[in-house]
Protein backbone atom coordinates (compact mmCIF):
# COMPACT_ATOMS: atom_id res chain seq x y z
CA UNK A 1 -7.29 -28.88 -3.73
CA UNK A 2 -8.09 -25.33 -3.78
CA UNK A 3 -4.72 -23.56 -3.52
CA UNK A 4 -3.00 -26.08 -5.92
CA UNK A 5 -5.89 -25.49 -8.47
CA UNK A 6 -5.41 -21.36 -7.40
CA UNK A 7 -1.45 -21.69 -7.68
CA UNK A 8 -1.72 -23.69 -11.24
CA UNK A 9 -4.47 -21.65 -12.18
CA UNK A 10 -1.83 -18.33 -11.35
CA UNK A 11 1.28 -19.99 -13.07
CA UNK A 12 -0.52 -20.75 -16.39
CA UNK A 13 -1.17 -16.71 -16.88
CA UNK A 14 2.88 -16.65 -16.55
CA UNK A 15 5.47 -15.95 -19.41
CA UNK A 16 7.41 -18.91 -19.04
CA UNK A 17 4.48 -20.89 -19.59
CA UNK A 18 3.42 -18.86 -22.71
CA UNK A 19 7.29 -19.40 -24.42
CA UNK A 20 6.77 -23.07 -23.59
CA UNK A 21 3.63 -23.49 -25.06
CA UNK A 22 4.45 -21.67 -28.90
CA UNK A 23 8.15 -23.84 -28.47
CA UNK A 24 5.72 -26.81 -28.93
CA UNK A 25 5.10 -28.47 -25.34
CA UNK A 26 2.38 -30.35 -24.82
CA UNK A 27 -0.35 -29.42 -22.09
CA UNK A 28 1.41 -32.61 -20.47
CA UNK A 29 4.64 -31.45 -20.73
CA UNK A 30 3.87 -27.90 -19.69
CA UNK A 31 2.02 -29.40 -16.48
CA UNK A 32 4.80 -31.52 -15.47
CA UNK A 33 7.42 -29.51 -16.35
CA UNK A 34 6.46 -26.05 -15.67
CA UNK A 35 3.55 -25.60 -13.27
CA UNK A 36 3.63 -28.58 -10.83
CA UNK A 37 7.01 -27.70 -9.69
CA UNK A 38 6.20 -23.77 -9.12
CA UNK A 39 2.89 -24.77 -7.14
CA UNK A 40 4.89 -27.14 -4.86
CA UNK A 41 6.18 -24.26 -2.44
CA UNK A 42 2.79 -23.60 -1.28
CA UNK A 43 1.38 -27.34 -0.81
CA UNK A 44 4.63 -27.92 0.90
CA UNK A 45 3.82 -24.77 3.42
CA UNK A 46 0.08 -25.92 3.70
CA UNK A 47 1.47 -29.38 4.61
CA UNK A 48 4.08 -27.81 7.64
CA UNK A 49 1.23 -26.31 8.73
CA UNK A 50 -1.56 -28.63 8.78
CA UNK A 51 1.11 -31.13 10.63
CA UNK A 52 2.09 -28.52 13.30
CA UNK A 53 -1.84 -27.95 13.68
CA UNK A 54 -2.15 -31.61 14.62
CA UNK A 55 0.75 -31.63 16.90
CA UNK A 56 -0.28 -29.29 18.97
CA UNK A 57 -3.83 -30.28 18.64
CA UNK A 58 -2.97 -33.57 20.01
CA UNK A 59 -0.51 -31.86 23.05
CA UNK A 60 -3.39 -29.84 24.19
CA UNK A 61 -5.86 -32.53 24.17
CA UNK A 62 -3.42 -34.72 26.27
CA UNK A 63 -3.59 -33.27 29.67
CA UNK A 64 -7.05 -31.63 29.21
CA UNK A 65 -7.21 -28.40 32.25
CA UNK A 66 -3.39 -27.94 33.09
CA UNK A 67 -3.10 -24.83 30.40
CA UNK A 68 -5.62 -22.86 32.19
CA UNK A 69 -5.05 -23.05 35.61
CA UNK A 70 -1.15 -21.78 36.71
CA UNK A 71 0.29 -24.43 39.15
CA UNK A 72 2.38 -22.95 42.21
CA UNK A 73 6.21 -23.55 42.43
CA UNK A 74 6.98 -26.30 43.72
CA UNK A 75 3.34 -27.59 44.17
CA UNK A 76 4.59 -30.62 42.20
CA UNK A 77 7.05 -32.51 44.79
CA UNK A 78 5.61 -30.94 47.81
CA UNK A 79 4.23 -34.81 48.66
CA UNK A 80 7.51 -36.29 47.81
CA UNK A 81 9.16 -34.24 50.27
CA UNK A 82 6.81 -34.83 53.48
CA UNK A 83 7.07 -38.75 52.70
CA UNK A 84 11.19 -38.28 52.16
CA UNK A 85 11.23 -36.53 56.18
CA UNK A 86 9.16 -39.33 57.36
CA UNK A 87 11.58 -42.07 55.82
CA UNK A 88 14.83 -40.33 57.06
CA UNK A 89 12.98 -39.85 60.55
CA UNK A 90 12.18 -36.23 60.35
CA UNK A 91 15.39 -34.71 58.62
C-alpha cells in the first residue's frame, strides 16, 4: 500500500496529469487513465520480488543444515558403491 500510494502520490505532481485535469477529466478518469497505469511498473517489481523472496525462502527451509556445512566429492554414492562390489562379488 505504501509505494502505490508514494507512486500515485508522485504521478499526480506530473504535467500530464495537470493537462488532463484543465481538458476536463474527472478525478475518476484521471485515476484510471493516467496514474494507475504509471504506478503499475513498481507494484509489478515489488510483486517479482516478494515471489522470488518466497521461493527461496521455502528452498532454504527444505533441507534445513545442508547450506552450511560443504559435503565432500563424492561423499554422496560412496555407500552405493561398497554395496555394488559386494553384489558383483568384489569387482
Amino acid at each position: 500500500m505504501r509505494l502505490t500510494g508514494a507512486s500515485a502520490l508522485g504521478d499526480l505532481q506530473k504535467e500530464y496529469v495537470t493537462a488532463s485535469r484543465v481538458a476536463g477529466a474527472g478525478t475518476v478518469r484521471l485515476m484510471f487513465s493516467q496514474v494507475l497505469p504509471n504506478c503499475a511498473a513498481p507494484l509489478i517489481v515489488q510483486a517479482t520480488l516478494g515471489f522470488s523472496s518466497a521461493i527461496l525462502g521455502r528452498a532454504r527451509l527444505s533441507r534445513p543444515g545442508r547450506a552450511s556445512r560443504p559435503q565432500r566429492s563424492g561423499a554422496r554414492y560412496s555407500h552405493r558403491r561398497a554395496i555394488t562390489s559386494k553384489a558383483h562379488g568384489g569387482l
